[in-house]
N, C-alpha and C. Protein backbone atom coordinates (compact mmCIF):
# COMPACT_ATOMS: atom_id res chain seq x y z
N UNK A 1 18.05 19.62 20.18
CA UNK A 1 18.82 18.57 19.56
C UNK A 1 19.53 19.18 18.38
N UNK A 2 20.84 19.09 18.19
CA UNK A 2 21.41 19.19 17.14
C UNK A 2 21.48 18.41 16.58
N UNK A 3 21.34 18.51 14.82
CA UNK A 3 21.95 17.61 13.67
C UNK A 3 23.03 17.87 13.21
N UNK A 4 24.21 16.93 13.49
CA UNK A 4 25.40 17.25 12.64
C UNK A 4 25.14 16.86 11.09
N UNK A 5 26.41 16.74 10.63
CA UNK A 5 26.53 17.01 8.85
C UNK A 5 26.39 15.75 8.95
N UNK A 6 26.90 14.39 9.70
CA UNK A 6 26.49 12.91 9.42
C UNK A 6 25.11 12.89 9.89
N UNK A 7 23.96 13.16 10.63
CA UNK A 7 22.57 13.05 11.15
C UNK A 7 21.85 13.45 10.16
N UNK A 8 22.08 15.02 9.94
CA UNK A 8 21.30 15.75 8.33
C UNK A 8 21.12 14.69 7.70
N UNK A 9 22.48 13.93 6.98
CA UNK A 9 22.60 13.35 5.93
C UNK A 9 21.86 12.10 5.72
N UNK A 10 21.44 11.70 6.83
CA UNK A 10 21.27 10.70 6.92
C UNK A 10 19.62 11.03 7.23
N UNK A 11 19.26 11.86 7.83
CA UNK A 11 17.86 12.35 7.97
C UNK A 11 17.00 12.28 6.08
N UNK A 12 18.01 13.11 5.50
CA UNK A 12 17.36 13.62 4.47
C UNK A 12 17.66 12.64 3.30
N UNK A 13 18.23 11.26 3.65
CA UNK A 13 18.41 9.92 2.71
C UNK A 13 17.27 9.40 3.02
N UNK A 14 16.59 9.11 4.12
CA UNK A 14 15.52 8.30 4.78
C UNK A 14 13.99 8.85 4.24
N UNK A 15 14.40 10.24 4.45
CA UNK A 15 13.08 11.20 3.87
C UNK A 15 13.28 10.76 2.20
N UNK A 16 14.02 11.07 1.82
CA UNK A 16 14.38 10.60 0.38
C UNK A 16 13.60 9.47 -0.10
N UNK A 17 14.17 8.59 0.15
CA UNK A 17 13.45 7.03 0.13
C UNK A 17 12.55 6.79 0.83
N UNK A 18 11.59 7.79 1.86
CA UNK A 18 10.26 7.43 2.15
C UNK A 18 9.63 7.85 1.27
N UNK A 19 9.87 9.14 0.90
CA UNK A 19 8.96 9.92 0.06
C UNK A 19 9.33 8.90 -1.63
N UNK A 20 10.10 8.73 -1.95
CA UNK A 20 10.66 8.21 -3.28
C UNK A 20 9.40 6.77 -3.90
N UNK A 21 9.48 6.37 -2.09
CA UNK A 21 8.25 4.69 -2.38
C UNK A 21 6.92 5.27 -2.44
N UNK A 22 6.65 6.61 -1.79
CA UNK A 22 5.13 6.94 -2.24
C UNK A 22 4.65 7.08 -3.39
N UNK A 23 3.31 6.36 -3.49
CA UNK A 23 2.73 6.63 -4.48
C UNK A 23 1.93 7.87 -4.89
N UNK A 24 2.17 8.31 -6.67
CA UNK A 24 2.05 9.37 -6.59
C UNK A 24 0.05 9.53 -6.21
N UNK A 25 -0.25 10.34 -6.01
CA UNK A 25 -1.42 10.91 -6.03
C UNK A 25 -2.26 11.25 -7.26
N UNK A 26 -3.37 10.58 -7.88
CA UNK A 26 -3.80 10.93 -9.10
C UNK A 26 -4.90 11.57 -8.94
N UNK A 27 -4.97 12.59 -9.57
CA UNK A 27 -6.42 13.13 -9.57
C UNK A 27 -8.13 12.49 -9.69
N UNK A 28 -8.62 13.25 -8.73
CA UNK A 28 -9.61 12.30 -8.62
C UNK A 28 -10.92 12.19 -10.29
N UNK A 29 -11.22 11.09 -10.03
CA UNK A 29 -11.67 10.82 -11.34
C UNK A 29 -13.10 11.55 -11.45
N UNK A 30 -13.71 12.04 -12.62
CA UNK A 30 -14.97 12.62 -13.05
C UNK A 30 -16.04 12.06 -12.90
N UNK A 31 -17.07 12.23 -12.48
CA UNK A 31 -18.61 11.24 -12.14
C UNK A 31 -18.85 11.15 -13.81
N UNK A 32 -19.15 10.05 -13.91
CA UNK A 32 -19.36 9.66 -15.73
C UNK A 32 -21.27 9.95 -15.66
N UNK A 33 -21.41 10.72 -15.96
CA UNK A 33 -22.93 11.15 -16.14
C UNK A 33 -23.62 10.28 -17.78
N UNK A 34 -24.56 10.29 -17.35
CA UNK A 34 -25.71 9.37 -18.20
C UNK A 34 -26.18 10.61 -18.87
N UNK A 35 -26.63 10.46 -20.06
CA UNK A 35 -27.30 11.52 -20.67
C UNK A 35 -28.73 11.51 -20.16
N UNK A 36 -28.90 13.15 -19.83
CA UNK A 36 -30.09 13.85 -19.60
C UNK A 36 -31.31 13.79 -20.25
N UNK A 37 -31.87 12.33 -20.50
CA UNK A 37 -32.93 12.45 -21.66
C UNK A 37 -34.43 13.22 -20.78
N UNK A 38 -34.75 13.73 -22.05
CA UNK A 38 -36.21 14.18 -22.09
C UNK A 38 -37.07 13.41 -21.36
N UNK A 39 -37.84 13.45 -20.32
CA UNK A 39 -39.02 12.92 -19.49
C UNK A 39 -39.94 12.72 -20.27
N UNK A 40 -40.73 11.57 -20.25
CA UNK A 40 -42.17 11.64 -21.09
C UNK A 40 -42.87 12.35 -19.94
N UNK A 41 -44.10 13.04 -20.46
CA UNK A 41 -44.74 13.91 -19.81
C UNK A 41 -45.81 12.70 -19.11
N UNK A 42 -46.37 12.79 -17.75
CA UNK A 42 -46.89 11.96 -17.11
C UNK A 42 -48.25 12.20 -17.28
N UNK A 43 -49.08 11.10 -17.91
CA UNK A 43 -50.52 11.88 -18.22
C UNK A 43 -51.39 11.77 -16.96
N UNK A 44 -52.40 11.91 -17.21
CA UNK A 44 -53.54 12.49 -15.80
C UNK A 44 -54.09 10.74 -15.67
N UNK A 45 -54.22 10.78 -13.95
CA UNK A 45 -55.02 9.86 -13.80
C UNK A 45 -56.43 10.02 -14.06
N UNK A 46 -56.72 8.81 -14.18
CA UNK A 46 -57.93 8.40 -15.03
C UNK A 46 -58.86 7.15 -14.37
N UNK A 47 -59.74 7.35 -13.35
CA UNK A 47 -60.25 5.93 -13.08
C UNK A 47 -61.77 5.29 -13.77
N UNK A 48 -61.76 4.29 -14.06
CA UNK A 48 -61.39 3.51 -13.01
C UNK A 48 -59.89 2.31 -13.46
N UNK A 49 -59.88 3.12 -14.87
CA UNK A 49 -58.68 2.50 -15.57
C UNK A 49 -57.34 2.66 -14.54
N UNK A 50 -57.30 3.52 -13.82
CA UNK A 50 -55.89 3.36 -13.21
C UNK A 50 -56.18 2.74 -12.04
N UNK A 51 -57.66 2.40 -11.24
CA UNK A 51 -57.13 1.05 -10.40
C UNK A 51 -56.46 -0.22 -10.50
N UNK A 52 -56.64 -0.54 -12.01
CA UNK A 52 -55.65 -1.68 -12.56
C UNK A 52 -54.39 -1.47 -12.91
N UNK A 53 -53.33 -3.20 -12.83
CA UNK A 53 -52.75 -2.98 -13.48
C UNK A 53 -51.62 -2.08 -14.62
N UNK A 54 -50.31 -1.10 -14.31
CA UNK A 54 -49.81 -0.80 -15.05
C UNK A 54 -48.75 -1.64 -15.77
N UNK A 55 -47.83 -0.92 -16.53
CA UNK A 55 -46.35 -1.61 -17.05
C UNK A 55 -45.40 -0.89 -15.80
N UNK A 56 -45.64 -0.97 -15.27
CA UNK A 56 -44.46 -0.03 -13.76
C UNK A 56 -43.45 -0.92 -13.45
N UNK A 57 -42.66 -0.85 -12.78
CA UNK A 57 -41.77 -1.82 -12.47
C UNK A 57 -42.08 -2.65 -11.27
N UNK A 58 -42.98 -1.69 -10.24
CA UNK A 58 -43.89 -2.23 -8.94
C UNK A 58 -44.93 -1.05 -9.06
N UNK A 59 -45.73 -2.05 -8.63
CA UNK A 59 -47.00 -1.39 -8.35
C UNK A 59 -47.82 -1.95 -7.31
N UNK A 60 -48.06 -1.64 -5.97
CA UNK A 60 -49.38 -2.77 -5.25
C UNK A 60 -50.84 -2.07 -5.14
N UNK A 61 -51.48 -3.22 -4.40
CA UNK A 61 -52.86 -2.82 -4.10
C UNK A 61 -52.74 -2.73 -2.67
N UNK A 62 -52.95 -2.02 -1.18
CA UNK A 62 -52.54 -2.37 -0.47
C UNK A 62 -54.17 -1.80 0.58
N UNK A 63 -54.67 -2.50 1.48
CA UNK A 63 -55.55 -2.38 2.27
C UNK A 63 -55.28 -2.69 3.75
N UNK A 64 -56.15 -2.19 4.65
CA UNK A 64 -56.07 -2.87 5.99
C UNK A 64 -57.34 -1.93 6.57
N UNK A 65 -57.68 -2.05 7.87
CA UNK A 65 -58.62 -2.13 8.16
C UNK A 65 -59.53 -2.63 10.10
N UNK A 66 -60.29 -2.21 10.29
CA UNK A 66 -60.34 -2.94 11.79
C UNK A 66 -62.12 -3.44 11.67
N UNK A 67 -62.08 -4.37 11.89
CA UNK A 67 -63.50 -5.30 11.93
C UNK A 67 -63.91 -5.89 13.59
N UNK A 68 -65.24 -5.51 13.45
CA UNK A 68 -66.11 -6.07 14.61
C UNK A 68 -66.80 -7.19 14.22
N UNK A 69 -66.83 -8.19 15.21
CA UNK A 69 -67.88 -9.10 14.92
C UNK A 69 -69.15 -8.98 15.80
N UNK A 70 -70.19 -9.51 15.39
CA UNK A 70 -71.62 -9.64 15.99
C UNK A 70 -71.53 -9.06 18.06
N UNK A 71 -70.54 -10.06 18.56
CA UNK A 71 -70.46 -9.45 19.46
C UNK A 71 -69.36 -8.47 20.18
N UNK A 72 -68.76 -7.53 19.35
CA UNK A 72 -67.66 -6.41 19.62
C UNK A 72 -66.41 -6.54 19.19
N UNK A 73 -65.93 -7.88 19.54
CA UNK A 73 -65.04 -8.17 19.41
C UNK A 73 -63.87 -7.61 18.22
N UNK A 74 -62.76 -7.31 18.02
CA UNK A 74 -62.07 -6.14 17.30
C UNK A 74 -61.26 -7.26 16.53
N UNK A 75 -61.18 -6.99 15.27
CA UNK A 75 -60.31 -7.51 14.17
C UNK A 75 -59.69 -6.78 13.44
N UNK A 76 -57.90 -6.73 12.85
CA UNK A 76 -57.88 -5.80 11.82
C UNK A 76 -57.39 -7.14 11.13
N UNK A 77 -57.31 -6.19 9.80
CA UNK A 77 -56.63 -6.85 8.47
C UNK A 77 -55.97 -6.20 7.74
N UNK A 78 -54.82 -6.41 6.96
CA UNK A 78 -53.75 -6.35 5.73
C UNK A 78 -54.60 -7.16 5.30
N UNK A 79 -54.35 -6.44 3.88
CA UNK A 79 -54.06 -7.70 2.15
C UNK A 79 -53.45 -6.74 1.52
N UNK A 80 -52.06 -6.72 0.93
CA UNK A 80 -51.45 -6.49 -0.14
C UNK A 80 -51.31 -7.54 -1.23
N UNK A 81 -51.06 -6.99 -2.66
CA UNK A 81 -51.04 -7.41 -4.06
C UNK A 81 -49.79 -6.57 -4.62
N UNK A 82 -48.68 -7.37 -4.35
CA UNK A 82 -47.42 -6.51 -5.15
C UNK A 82 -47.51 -7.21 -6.84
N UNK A 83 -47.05 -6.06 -7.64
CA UNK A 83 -46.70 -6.85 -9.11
C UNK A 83 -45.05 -6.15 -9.47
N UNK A 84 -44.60 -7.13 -9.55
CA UNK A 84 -43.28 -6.77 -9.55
C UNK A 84 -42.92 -6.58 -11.40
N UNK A 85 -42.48 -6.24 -12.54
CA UNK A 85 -42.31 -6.70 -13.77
C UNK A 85 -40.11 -5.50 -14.11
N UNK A 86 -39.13 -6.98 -14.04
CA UNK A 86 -38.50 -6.94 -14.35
C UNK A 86 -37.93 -7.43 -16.11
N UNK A 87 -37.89 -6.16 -16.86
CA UNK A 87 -37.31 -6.43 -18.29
C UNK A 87 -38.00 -7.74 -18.84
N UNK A 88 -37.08 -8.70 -19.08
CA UNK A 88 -38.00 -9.69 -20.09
C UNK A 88 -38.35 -11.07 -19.02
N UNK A 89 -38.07 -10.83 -17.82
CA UNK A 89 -38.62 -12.03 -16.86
C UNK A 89 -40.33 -12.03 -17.11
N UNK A 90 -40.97 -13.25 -16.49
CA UNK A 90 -42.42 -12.99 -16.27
C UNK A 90 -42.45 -12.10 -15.12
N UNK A 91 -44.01 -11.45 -14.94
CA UNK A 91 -43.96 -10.79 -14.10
C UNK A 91 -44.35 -11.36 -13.12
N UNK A 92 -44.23 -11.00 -11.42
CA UNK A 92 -44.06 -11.74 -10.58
C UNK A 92 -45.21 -10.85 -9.66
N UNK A 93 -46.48 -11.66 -9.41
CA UNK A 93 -47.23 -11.12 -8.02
C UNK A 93 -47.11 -12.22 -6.69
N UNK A 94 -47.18 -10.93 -5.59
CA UNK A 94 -46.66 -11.42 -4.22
C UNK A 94 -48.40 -11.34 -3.61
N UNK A 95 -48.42 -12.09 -2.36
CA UNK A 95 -49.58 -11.15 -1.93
C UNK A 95 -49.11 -11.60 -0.66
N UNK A 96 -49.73 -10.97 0.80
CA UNK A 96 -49.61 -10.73 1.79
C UNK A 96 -50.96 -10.44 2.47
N UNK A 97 -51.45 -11.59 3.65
CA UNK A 97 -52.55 -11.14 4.39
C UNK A 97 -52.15 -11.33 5.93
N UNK A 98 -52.26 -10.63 6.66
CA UNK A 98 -52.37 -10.68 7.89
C UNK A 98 -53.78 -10.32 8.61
N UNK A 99 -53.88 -11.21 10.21
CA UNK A 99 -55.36 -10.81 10.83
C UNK A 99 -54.57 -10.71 12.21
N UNK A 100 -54.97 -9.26 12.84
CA UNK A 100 -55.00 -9.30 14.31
C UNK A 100 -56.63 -9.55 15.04
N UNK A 101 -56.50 -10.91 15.49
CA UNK A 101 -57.50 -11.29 16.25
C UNK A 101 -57.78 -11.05 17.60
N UNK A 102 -58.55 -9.78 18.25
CA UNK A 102 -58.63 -9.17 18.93
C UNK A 102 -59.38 -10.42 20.46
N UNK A 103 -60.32 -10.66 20.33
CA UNK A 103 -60.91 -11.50 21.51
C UNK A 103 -60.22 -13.08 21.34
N UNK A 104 -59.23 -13.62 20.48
CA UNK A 104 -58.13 -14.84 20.88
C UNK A 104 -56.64 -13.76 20.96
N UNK A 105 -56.54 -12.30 21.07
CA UNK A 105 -54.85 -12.25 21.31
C UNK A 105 -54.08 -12.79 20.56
N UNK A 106 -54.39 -13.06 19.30
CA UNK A 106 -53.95 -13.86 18.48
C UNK A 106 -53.62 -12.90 17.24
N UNK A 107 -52.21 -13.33 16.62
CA UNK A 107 -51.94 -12.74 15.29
C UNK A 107 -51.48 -13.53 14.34
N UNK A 108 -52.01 -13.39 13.28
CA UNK A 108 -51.73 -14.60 12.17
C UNK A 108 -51.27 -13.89 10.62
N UNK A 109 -50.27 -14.38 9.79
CA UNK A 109 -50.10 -13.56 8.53
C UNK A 109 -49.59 -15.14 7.57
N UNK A 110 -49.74 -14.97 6.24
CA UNK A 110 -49.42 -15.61 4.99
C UNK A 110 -49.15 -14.80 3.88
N UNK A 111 -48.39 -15.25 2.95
CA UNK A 111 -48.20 -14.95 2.02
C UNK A 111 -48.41 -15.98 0.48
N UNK A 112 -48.19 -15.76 -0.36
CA UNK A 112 -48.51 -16.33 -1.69
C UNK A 112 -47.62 -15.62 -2.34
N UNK A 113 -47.29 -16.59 -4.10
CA UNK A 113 -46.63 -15.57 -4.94
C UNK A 113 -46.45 -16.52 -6.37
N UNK A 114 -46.78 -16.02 -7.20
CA UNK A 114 -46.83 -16.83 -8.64
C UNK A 114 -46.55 -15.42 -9.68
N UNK A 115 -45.65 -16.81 -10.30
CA UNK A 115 -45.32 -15.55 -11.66
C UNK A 115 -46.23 -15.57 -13.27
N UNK A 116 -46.25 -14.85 -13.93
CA UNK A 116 -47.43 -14.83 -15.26
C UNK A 116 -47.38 -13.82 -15.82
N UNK A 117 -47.90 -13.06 -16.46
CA UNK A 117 -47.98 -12.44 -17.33
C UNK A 117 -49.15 -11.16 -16.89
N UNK A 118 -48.73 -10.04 -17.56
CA UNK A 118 -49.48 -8.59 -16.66
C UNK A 118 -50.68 -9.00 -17.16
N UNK A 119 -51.52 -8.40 -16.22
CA UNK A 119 -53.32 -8.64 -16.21
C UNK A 119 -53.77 -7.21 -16.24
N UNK A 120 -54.26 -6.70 -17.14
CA UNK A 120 -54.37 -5.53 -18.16
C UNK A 120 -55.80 -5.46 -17.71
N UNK A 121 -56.37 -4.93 -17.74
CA UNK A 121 -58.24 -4.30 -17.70
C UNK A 121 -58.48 -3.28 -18.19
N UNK A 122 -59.86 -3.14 -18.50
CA UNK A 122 -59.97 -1.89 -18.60
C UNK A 122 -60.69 -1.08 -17.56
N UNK A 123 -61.56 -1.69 -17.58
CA UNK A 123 -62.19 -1.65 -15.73
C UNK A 123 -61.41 -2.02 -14.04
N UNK A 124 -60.43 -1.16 -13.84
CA UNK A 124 -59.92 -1.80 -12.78
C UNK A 124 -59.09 -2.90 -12.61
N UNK A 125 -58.59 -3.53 -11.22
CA UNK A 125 -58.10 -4.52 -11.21
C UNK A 125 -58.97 -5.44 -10.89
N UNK A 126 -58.00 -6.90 -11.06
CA UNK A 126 -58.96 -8.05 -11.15
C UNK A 126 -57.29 -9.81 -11.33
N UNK A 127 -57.26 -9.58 -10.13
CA UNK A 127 -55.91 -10.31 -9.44
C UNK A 127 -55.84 -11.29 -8.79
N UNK A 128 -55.61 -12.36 -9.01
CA UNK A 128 -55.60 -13.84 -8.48
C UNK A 128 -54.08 -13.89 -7.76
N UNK A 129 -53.39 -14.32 -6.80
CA UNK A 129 -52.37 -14.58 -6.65
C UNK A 129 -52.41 -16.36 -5.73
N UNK A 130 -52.48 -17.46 -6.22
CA UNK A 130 -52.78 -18.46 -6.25
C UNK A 130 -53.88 -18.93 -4.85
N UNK A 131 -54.90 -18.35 -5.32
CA UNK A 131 -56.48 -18.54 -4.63
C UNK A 131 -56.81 -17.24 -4.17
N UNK A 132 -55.85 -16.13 -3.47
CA UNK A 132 -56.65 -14.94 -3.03
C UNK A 132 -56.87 -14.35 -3.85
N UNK A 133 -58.05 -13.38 -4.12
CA UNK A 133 -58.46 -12.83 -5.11
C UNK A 133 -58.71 -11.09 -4.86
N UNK A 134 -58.36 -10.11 -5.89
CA UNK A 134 -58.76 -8.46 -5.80
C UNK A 134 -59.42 -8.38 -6.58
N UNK A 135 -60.67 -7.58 -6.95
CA UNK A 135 -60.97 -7.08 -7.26
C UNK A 135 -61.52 -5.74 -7.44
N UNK A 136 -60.74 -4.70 -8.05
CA UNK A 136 -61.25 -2.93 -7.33
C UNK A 136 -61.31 -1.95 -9.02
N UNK A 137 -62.49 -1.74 -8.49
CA UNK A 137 -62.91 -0.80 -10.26
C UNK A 137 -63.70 0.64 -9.35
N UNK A 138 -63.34 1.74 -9.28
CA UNK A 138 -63.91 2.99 -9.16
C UNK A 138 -65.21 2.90 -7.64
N UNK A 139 -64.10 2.85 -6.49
CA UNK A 139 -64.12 2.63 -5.24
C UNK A 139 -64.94 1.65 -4.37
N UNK A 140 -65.35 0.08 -5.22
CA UNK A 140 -65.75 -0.76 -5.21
C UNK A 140 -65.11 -1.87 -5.29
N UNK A 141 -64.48 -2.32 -4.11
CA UNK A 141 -63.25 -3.12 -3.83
C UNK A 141 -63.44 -4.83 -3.51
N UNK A 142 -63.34 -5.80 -3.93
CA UNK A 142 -63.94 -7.22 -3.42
C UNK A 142 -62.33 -7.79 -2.72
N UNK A 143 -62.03 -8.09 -1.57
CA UNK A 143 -60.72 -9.21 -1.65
C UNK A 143 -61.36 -10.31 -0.83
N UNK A 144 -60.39 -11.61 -1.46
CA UNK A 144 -61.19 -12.71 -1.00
C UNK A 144 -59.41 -13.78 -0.62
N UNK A 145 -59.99 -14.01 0.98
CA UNK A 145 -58.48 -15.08 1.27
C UNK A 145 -58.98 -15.89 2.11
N UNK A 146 -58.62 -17.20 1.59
CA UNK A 146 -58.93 -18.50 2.22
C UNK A 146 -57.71 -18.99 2.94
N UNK A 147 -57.41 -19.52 3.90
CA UNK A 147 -56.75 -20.51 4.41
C UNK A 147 -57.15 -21.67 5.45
N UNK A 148 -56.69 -22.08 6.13
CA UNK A 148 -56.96 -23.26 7.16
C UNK A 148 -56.94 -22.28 8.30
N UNK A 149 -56.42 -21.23 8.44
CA UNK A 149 -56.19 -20.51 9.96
C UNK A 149 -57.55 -19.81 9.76
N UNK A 150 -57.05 -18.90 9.32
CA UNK A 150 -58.06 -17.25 8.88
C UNK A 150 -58.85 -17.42 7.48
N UNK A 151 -59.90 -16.93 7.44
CA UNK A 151 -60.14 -16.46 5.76
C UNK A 151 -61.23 -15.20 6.10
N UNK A 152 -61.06 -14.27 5.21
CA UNK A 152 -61.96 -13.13 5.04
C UNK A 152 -62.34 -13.07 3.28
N UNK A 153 -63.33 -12.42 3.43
CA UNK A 153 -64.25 -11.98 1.97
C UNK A 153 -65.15 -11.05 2.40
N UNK A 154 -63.98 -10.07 1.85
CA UNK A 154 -64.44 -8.52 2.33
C UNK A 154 -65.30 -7.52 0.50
N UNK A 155 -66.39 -6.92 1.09
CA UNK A 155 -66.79 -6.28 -0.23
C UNK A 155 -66.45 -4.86 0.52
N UNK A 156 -65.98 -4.05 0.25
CA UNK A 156 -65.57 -2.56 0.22
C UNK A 156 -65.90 -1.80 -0.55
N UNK A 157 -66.55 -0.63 0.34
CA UNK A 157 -67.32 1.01 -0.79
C UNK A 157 -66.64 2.00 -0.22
N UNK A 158 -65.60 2.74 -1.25
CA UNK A 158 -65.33 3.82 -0.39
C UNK A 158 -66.32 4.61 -0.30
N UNK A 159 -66.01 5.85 0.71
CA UNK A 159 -67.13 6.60 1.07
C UNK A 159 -66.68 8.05 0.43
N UNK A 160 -65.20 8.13 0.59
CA UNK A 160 -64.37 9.27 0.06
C UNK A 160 -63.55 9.18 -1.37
N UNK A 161 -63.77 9.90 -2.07
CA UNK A 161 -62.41 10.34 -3.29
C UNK A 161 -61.49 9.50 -3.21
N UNK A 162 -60.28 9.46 -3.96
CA UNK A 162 -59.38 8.47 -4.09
C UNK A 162 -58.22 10.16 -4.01
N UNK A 163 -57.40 9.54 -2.97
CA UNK A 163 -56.52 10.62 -2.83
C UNK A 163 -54.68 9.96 -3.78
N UNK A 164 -54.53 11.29 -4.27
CA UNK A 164 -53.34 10.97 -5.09
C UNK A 164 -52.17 11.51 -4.63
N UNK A 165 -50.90 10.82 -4.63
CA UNK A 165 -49.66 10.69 -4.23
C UNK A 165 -48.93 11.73 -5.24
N UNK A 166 -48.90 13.09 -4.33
CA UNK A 166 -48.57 14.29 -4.78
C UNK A 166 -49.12 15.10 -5.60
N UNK A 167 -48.52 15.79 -6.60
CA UNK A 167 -49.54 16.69 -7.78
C UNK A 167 -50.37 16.16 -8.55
N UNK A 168 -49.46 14.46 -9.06
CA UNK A 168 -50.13 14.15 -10.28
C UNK A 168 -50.04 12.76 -9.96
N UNK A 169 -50.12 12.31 -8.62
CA UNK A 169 -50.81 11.11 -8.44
C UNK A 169 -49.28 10.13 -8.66
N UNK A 170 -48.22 10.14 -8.66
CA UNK A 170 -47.26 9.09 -9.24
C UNK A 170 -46.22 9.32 -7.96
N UNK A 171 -45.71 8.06 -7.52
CA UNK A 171 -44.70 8.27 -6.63
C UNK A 171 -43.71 7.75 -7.33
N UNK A 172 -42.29 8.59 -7.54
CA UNK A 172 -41.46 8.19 -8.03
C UNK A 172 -40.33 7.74 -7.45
């Protein structure tokens, strides 16, 4: 294809005014970085004080488990205890029980959740979340859940150490 001197001209008016409406291109902008503060150093766990209660932002208690009754029959269980504590809100516990009922084929779960104020110990925890109850101080565990379906009231001994979430026990 040839361009004459009227086609050129007219080629390179069009390019002109395409390119003329583009917008220019700005450099892309800098990640705005937060200052690098100093880490507090994470001290050593300590039980039976660190089965309770911290200031964390979440923290749970979390169990489960498989139960026999008198005649074989197979049960497991969940109970979690979340504590949620956002800035100056109250702090907020969740709890969560489920039962797989092995000889009805049956699976059943509830939850609960009330807000209040952190529950501090010095001995362990010790956690109401409106009627179920934790209690766990240095591998001596009580949880207690009532309902109309299911209820368990379990006393728990560990048999083993308390294993910690990485070097120094903290998942971040």
């Amino acid at each position: 294809m040839s361009w004459g001197g009227a086609g050129l001209s007219a080629l390179l008016a069009l390019l002109t005014l395409v390119l003329g409406c583009a917008r220019a291109v700005s450099p892309p902008l800098e990640p705005v970085r937060a200052p690098n503060p100093t880490p507090t150093p994470l001290r050593p766990i300590t039980f039976p004080l660190d089965d309770g209660p911290h200031d964390n932002l979440t923290e749970w208690w979390y169990y489960t488990g498989h139960l026999y009754d008198p005649d074989g029959g197979l049960y497991g269980f969940e109970f979690v205890i979340f504590q949620v504590i956002r800035g100056d809100y109250p702090v907020a516990y969740v709890a969560h029980a489920a039962v797989t009922d092995g000889p009805r084929g049956r699976f059943w779960h509830d939850q609960r959740a009330r807000l209040g104020t952190l529950v501090r110990g010095t001995e362990g925890a010790d956690l109401e979340v409106d009627g179920w109850t934790l209690r766990a101080a240095n591998g001596r565990d009580a949880i207690g859940v009532r309902t109309p379906t299911y209820s368990f009231d379990l006393r728990l001994e560990s048999v083993k150490p308390p294993v910690l979430h990485g070097p120094q026990g903290y998942v971040d």
